[in-house]
PDB file of N, CA and C in Angstrom:
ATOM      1  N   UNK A   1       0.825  -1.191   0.000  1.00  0.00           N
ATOM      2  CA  UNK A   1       0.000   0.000   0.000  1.00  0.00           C
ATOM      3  C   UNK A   1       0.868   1.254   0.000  1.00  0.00           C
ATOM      4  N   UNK A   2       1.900   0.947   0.927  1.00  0.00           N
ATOM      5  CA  UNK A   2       2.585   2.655   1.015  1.00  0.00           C
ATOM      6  C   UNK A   2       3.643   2.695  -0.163  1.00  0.00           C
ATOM      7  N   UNK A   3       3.601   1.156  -1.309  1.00  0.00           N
ATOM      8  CA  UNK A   3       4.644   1.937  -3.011  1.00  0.00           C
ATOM      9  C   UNK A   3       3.576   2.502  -3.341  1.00  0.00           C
ATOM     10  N   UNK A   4       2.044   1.987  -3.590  1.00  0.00           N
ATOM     11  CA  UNK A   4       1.202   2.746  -4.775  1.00  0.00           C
ATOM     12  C   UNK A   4       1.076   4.442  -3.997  1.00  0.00           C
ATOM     13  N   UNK A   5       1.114   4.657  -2.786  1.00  0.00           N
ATOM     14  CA  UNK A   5       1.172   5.536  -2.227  1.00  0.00           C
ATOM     15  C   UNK A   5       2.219   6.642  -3.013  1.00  0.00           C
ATOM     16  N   UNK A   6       3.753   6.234  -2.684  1.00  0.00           N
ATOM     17  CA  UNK A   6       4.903   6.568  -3.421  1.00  0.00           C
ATOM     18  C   UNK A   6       4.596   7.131  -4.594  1.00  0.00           C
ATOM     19  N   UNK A   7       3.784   5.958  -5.421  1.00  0.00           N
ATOM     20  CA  UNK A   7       4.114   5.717  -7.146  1.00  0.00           C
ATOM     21  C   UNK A   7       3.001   7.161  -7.298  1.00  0.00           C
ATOM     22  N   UNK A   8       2.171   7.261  -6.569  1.00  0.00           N
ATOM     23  CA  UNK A   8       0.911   8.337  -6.689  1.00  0.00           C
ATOM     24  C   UNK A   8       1.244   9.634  -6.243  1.00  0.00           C
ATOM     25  N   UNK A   9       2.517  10.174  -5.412  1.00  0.00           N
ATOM     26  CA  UNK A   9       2.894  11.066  -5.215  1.00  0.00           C
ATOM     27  C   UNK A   9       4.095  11.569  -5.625  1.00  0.00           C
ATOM     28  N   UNK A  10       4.900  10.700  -6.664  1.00  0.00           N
ATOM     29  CA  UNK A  10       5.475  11.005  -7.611  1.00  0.00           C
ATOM     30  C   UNK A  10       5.061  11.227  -9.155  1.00  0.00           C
ATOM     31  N   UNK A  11       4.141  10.760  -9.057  1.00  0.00           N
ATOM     32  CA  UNK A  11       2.814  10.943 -10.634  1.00  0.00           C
ATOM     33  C   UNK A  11       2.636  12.609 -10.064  1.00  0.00           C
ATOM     34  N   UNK A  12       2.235  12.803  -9.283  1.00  0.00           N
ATOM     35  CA  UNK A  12       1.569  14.132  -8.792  1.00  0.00           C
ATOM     36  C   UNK A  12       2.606  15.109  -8.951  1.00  0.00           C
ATOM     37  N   UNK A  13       3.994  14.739  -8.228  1.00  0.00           N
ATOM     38  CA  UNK A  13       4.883  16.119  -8.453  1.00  0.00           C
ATOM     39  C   UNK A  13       5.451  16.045  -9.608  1.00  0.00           C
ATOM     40  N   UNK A  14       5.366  15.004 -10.632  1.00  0.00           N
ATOM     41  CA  UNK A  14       6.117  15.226 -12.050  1.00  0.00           C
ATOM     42  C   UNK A  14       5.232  15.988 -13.099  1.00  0.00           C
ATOM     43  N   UNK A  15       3.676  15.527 -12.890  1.00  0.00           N
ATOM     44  CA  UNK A  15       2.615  16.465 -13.227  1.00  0.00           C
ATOM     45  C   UNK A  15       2.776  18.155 -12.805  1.00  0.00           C
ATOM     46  N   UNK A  16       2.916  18.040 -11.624  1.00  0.00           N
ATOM     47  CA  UNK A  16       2.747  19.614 -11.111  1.00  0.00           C
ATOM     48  C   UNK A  16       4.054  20.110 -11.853  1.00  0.00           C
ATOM     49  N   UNK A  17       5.477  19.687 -11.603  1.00  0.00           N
ATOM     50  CA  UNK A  17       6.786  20.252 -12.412  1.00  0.00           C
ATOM     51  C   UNK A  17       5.978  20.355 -14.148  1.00  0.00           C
ATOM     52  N   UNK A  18       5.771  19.287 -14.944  1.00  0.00           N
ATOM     53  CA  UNK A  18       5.526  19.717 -15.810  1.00  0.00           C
ATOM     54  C   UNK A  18       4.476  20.953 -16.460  1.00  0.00           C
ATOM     55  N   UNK A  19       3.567  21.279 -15.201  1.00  0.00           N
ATOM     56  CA  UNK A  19       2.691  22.509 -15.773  1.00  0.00           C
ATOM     57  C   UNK A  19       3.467  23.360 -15.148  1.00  0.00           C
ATOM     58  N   UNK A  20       4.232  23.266 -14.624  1.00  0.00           N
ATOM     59  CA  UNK A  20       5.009  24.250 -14.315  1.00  0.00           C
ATOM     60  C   UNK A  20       4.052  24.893 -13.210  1.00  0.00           C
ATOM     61  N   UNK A  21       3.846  24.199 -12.009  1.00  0.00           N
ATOM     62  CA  UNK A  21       3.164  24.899 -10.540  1.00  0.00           C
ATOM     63  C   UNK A  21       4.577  24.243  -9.796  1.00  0.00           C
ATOM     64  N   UNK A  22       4.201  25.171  -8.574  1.00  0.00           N
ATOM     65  CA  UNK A  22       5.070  24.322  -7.601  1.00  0.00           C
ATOM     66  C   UNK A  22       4.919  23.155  -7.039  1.00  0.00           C
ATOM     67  N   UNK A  23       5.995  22.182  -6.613  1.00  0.00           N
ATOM     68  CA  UNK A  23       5.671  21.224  -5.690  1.00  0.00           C
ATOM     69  C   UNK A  23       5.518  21.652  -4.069  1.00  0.00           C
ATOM     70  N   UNK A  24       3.718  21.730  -3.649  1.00  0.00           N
ATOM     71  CA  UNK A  24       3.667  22.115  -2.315  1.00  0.00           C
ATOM     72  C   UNK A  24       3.123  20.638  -1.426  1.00  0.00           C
ATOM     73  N   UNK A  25       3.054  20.895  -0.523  1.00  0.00           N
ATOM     74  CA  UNK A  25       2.165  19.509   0.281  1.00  0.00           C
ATOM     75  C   UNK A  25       0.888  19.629  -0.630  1.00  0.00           C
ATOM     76  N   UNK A  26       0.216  21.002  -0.259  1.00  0.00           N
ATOM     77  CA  UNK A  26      -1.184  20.719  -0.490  1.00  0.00           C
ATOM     78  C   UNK A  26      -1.342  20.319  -2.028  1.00  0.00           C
ATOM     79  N   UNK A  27      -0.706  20.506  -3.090  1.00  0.00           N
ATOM     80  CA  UNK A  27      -0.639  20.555  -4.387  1.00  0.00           C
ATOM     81  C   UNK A  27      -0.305  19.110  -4.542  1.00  0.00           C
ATOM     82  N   UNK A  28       0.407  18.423  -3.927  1.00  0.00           N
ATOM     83  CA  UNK A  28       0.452  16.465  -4.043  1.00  0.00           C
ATOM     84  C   UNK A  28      -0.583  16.596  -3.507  1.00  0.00           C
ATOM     85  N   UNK A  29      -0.949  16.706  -2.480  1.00  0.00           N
ATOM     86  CA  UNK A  29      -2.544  15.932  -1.949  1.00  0.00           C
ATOM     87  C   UNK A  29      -3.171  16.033  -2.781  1.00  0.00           C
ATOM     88  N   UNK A  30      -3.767  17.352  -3.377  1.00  0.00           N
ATOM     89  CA  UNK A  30      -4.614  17.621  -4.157  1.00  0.00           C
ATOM     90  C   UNK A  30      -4.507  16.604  -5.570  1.00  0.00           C
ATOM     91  N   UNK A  31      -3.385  16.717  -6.307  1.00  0.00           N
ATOM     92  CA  UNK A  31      -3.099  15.790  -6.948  1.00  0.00           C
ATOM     93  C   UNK A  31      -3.062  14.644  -7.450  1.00  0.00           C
ATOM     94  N   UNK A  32      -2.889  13.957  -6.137  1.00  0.00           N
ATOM     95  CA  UNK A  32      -2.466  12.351  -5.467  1.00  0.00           C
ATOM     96  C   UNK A  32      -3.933  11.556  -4.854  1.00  0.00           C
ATOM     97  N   UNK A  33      -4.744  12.355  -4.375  1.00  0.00           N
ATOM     98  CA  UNK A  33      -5.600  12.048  -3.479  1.00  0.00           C
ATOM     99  C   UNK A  33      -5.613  11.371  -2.214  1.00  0.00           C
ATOM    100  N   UNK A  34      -3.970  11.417  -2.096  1.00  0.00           N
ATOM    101  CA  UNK A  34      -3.921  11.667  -0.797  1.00  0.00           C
ATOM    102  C   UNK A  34      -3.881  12.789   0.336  1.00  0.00           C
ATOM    103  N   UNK A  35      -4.237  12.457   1.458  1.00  0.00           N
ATOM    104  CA  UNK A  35      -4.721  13.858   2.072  1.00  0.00           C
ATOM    105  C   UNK A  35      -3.158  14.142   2.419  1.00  0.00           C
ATOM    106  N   UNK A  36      -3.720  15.768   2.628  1.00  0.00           N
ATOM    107  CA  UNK A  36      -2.136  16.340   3.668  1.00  0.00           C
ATOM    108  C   UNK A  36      -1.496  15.920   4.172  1.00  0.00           C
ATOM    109  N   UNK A  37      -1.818  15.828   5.521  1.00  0.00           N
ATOM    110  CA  UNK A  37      -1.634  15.264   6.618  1.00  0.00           C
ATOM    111  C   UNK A  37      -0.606  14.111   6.724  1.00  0.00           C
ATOM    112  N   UNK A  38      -1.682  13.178   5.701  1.00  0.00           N
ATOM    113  CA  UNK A  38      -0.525  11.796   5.303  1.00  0.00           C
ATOM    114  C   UNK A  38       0.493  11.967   4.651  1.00  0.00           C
ATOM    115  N   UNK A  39       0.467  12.694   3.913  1.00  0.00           N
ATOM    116  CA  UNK A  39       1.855  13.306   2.550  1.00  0.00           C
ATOM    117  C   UNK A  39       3.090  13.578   3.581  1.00  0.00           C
ATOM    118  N   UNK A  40       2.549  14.530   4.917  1.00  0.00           N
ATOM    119  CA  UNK A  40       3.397  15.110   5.832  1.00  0.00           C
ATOM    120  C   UNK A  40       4.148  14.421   6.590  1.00  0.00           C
ATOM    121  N   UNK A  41       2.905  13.412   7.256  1.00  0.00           N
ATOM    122  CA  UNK A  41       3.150  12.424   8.511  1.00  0.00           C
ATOM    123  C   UNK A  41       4.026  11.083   7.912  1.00  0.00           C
ATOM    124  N   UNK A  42       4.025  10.639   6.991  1.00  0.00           N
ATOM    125  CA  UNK A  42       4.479   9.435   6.313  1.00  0.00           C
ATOM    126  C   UNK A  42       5.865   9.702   5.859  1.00  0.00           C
ATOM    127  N   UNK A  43       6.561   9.196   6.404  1.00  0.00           N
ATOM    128  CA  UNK A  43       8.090   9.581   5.932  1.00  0.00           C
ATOM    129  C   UNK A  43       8.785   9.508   4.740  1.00  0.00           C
ATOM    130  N   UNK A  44       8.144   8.163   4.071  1.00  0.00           N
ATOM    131  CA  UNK A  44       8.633   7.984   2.445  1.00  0.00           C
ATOM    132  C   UNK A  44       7.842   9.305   1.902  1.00  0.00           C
ATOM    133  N   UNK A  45       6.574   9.393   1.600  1.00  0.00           N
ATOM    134  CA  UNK A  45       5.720  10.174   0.952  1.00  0.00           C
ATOM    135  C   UNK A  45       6.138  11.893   1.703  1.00  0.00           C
ATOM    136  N   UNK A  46       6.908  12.233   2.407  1.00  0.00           N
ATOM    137  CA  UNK A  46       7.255  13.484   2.806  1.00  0.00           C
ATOM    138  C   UNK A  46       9.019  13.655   2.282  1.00  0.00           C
ATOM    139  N   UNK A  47       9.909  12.496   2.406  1.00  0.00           N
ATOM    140  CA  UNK A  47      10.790  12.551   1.699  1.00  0.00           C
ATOM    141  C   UNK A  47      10.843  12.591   0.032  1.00  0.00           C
ATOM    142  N   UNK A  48       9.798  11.667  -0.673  1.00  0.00           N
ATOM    143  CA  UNK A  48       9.774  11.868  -2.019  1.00  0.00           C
ATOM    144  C   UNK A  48       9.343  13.560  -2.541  1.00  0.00           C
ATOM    145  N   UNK A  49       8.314  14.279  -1.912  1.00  0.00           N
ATOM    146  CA  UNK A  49       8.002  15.514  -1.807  1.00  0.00           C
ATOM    147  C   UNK A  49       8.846  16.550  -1.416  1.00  0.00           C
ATOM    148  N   UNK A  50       9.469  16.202  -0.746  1.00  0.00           N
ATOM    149  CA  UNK A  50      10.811  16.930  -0.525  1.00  0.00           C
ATOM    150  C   UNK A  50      11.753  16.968  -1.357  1.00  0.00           C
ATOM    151  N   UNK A  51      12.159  15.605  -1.759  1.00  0.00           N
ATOM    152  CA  UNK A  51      13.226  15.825  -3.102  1.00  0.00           C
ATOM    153  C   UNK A  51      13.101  16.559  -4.342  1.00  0.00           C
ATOM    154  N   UNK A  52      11.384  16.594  -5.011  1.00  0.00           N
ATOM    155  CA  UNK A  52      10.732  16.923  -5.621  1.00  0.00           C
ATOM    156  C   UNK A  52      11.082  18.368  -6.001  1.00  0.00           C
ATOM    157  N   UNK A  53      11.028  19.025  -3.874  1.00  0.00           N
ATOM    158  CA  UNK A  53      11.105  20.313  -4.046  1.00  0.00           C
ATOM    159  C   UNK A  53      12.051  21.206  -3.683  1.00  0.00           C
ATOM    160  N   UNK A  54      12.875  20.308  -3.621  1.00  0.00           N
ATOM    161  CA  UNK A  54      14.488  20.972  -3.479  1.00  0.00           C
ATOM    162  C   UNK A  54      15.375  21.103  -5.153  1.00  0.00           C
ATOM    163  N   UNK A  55      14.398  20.010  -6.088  1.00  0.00           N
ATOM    164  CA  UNK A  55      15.038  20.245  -6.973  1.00  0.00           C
ATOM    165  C   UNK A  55      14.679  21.587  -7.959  1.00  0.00           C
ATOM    166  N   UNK A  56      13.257  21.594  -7.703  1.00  0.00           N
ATOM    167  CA  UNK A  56      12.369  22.810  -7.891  1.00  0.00           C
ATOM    168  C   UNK A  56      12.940  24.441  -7.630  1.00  0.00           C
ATOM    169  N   UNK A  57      13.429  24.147  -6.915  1.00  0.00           N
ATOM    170  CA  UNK A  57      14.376  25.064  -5.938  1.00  0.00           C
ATOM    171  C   UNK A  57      13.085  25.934  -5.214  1.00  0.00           C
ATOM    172  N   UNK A  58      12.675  25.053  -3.963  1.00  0.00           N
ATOM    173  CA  UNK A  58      12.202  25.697  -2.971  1.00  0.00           C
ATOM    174  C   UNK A  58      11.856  27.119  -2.661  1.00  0.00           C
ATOM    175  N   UNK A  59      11.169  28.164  -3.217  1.00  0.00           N
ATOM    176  CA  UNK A  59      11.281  29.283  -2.895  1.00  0.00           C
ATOM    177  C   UNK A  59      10.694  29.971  -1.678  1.00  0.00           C
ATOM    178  N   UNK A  60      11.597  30.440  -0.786  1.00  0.00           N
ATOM    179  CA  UNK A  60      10.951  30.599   0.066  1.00  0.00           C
ATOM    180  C   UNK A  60      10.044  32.113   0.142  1.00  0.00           C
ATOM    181  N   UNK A  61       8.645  31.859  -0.624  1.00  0.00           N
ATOM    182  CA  UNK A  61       7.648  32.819  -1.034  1.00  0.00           C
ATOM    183  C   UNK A  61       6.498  32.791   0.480  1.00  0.00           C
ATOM    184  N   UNK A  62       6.289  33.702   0.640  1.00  0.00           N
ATOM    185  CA  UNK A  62       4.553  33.699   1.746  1.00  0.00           C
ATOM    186  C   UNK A  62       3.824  32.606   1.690  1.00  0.00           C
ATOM    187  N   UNK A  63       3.728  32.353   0.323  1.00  0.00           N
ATOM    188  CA  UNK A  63       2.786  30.961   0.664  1.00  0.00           C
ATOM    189  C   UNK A  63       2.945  29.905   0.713  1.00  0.00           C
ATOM    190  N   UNK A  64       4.827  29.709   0.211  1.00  0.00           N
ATOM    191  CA  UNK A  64       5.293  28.450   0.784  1.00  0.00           C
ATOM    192  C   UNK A  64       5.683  28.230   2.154  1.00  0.00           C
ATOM    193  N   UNK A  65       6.479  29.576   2.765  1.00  0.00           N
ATOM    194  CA  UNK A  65       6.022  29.776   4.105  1.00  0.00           C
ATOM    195  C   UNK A  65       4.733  29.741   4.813  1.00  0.00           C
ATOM    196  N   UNK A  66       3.649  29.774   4.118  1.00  0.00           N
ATOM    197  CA  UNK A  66       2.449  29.461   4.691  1.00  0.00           C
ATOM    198  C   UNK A  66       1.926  28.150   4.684  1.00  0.00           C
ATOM    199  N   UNK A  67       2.378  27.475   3.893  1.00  0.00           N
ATOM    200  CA  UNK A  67       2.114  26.256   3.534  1.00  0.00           C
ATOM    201  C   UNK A  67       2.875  25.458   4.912  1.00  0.00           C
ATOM    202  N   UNK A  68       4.174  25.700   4.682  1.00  0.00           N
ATOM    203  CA  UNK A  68       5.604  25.160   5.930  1.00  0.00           C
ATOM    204  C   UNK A  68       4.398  25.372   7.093  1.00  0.00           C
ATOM    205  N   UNK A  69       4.124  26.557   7.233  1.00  0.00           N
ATOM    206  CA  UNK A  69       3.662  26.855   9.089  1.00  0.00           C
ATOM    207  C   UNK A  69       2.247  25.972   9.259  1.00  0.00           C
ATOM    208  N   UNK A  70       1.513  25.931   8.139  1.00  0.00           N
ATOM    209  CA  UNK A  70       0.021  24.897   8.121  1.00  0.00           C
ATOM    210  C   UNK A  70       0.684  23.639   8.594  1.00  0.00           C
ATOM    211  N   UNK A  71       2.089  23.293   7.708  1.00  0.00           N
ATOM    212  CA  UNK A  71       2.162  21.812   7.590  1.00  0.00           C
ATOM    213  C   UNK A  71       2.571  21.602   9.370  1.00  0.00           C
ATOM    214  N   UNK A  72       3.275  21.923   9.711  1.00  0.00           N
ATOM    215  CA  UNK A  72       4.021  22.334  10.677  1.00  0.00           C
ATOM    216  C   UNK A  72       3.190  22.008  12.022  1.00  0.00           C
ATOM    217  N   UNK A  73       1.983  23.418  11.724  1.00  0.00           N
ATOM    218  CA  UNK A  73       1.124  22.953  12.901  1.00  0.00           C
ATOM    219  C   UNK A  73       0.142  22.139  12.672  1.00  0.00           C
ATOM    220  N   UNK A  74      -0.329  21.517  11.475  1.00  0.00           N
ATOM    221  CA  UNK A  74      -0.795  20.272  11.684  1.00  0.00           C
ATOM    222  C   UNK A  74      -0.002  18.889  12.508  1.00  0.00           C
ATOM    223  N   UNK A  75       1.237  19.008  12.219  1.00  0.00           N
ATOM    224  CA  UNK A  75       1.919  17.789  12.710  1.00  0.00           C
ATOM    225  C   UNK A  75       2.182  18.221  14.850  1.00  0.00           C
ATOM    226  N   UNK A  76       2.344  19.578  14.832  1.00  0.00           N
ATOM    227  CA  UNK A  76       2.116  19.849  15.874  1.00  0.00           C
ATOM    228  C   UNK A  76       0.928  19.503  16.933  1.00  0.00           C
ATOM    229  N   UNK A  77      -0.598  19.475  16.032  1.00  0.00           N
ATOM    230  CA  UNK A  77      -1.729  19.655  16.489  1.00  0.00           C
ATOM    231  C   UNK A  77      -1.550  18.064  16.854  1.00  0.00           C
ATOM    232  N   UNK A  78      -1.458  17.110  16.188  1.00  0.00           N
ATOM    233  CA  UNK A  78      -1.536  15.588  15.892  1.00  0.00           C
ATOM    234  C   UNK A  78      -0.561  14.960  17.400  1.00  0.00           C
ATOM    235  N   UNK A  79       0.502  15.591  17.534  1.00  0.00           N
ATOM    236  CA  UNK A  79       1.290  15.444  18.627  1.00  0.00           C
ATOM    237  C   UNK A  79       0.927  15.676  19.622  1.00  0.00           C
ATOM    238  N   UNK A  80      -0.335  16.815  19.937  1.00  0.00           N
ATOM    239  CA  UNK A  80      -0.419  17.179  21.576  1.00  0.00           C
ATOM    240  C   UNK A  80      -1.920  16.407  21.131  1.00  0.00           C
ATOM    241  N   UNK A  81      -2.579  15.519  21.001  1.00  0.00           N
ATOM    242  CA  UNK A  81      -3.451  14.553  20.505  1.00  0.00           C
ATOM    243  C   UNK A  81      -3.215  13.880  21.440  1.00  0.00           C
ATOM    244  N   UNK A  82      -2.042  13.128  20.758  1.00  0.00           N
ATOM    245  CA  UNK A  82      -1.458  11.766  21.023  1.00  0.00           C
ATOM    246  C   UNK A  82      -0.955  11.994  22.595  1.00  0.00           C
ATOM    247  N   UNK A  83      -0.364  13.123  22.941  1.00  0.00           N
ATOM    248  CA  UNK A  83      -0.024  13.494  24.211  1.00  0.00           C
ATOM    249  C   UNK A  83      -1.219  13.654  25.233  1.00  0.00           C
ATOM    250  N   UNK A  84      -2.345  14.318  24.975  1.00  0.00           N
ATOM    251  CA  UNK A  84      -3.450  14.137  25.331  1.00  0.00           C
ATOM    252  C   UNK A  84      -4.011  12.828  25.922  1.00  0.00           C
ATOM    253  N   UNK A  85      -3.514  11.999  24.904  1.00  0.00           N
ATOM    254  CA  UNK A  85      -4.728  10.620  24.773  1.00  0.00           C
ATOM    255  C   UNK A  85      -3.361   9.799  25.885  1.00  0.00           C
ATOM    256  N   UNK A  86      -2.292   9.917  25.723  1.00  0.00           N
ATOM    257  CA  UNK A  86      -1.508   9.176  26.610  1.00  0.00           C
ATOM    258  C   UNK A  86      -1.513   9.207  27.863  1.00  0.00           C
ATOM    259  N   UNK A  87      -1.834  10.713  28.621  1.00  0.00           N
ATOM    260  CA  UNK A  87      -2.019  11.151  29.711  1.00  0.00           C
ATOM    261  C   UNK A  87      -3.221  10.953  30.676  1.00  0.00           C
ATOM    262  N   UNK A  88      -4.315  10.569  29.192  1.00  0.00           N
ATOM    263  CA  UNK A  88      -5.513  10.203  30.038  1.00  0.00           C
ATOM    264  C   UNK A  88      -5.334   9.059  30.351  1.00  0.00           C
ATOM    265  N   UNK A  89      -4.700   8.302  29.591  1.00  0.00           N
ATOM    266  CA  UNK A  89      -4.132   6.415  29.827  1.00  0.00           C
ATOM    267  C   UNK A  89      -3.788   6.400  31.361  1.00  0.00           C
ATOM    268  N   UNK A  90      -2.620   7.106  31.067  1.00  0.00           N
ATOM    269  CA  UNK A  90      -2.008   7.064  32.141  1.00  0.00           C
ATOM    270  C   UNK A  90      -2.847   7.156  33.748  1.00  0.00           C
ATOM    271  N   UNK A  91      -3.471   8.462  33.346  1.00  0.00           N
ATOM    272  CA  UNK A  91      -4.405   8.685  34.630  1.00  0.00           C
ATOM    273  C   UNK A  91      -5.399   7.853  34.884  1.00  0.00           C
ATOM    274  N   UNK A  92      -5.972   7.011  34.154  1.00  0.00           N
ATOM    275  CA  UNK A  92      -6.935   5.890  34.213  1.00  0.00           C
ATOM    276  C   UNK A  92      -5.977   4.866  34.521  1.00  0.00           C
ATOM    277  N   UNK A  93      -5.182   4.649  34.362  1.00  0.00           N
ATOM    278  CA  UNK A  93      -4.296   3.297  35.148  1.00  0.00           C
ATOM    279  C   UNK A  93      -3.807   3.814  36.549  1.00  0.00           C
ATOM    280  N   UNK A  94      -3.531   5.425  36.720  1.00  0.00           N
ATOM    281  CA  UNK A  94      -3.386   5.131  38.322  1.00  0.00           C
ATOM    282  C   UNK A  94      -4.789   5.191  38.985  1.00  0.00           C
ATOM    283  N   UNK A  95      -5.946   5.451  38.402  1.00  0.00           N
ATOM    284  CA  UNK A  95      -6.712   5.044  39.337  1.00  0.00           C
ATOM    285  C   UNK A  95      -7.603   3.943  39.496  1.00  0.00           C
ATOM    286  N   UNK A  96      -7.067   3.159  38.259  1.00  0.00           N
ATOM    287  CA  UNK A  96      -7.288   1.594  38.646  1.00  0.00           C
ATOM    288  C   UNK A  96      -6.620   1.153  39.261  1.00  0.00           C
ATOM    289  N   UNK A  97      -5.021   1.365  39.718  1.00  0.00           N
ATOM    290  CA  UNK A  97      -4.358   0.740  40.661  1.00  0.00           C
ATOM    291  C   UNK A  97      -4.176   0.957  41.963  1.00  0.00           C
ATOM    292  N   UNK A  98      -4.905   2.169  42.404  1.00  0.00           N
ATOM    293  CA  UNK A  98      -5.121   2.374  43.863  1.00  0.00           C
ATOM    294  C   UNK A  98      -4.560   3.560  44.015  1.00  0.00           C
ATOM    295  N   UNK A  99      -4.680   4.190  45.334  1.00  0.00           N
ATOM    296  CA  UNK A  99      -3.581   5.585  45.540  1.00  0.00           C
ATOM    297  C   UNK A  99      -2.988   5.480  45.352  1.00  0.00           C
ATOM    298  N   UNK A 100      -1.414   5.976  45.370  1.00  0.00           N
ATOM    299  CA  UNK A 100       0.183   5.476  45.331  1.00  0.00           C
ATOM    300  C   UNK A 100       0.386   6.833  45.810  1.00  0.00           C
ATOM    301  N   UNK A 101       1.739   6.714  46.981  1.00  0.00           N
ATOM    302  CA  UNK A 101       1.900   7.737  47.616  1.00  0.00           C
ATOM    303  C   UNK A 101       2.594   8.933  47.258  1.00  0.00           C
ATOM    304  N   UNK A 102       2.400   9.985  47.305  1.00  0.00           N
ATOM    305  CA  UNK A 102       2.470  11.205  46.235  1.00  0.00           C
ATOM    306  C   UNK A 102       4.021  11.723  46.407  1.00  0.00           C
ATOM    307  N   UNK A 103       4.374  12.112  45.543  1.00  0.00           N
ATOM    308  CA  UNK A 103       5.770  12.354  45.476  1.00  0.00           C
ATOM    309  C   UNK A 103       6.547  13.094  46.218  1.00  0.00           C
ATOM    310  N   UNK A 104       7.983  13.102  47.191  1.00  0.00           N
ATOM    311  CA  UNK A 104       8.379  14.122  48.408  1.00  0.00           C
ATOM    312  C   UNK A 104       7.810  13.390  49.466  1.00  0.00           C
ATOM    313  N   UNK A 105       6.934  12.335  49.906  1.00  0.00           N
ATOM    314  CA  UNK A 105       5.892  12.171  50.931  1.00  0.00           C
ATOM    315  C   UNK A 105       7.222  10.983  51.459  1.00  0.00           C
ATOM    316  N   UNK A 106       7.284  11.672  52.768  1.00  0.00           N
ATOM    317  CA  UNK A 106       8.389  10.278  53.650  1.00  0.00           C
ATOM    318  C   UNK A 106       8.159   9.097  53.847  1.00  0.00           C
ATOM    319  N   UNK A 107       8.523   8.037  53.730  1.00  0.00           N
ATOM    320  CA  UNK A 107       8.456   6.688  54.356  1.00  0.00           C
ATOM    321  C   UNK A 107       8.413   6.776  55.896  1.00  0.00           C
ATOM    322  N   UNK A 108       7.647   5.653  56.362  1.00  0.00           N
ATOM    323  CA  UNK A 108       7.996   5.692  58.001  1.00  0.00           C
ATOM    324  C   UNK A 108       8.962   4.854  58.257  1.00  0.00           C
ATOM    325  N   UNK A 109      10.066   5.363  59.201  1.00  0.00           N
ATOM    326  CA  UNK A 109      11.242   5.212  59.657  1.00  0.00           C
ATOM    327  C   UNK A 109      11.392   3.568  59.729  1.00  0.00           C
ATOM    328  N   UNK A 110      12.395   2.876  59.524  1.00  0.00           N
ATOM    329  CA  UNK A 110      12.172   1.665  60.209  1.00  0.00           C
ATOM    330  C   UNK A 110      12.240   1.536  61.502  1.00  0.00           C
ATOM    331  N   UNK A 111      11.896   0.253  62.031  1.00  0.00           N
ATOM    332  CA  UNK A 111      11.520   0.347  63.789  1.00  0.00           C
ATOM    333  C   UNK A 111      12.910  -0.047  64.187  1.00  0.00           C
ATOM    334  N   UNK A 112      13.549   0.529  65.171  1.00  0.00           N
ATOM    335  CA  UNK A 112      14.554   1.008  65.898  1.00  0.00           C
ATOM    336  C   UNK A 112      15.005  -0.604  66.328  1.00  0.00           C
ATOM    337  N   UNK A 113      16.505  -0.658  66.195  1.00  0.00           N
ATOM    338  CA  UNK A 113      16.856  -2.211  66.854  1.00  0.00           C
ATOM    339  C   UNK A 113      17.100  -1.699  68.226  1.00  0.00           C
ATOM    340  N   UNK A 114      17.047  -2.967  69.132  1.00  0.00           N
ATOM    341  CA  UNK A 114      17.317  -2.668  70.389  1.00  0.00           C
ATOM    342  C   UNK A 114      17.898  -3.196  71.191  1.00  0.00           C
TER     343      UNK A 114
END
């Protein structure tokens, strides 16, 4: 699944080079029919897009900078998600496992030999 992926987002940026648009994320998605997101998040399919557009020679214009900061904080948004969803894990397993004594809080001494 993730060559026809590949093979579909290199169809897309050799298309876009030949009309002569840029290679952007959103312009493979659009292209490719794959969404953003995935183009971004998927490492082959963000490296092939990348090569694409380094050969292009990358310009760094407003709206490819706008494009960068979308892509950017999408992958950002996706991360405090996942951070989200881990934390609630977490907090639902300590309170299936009982109190546990809170952090700084002393042990009682052992009992004194004599």
């Amino acid at each position: 699944m993730t060559q026809d992926r590949i093979v579909a987002v290199r169809a897309a940026c050799e298309q876009l080079l030949a009309e002569g648009n840029d290679v952007t994320f959103t312009a493979v998605a659009h292209h490719s029919g794959i969404s953003r997101a995935t183009c971004y998040r998927d490492r082959d399919l963000r490296t092939v897009i990348e090569a694409y557009r380094s050969r292009h020679g990358d310009m760094l214009t407003l709206t490819a900078l706008a494009d960068r900061i979308d892509n950017l904080t999408q992958a950002l948004e996706a991360v405090a998600r996942k951070v989200r969803r881990q934390e609630e894990e977490l907090r639902a397993l300590r309170q299936s496992s009982g109190p546990t004594p809170s952090r700084g809080a002393r042990r009682s001494p052992p009992p004194a030999a004599d």
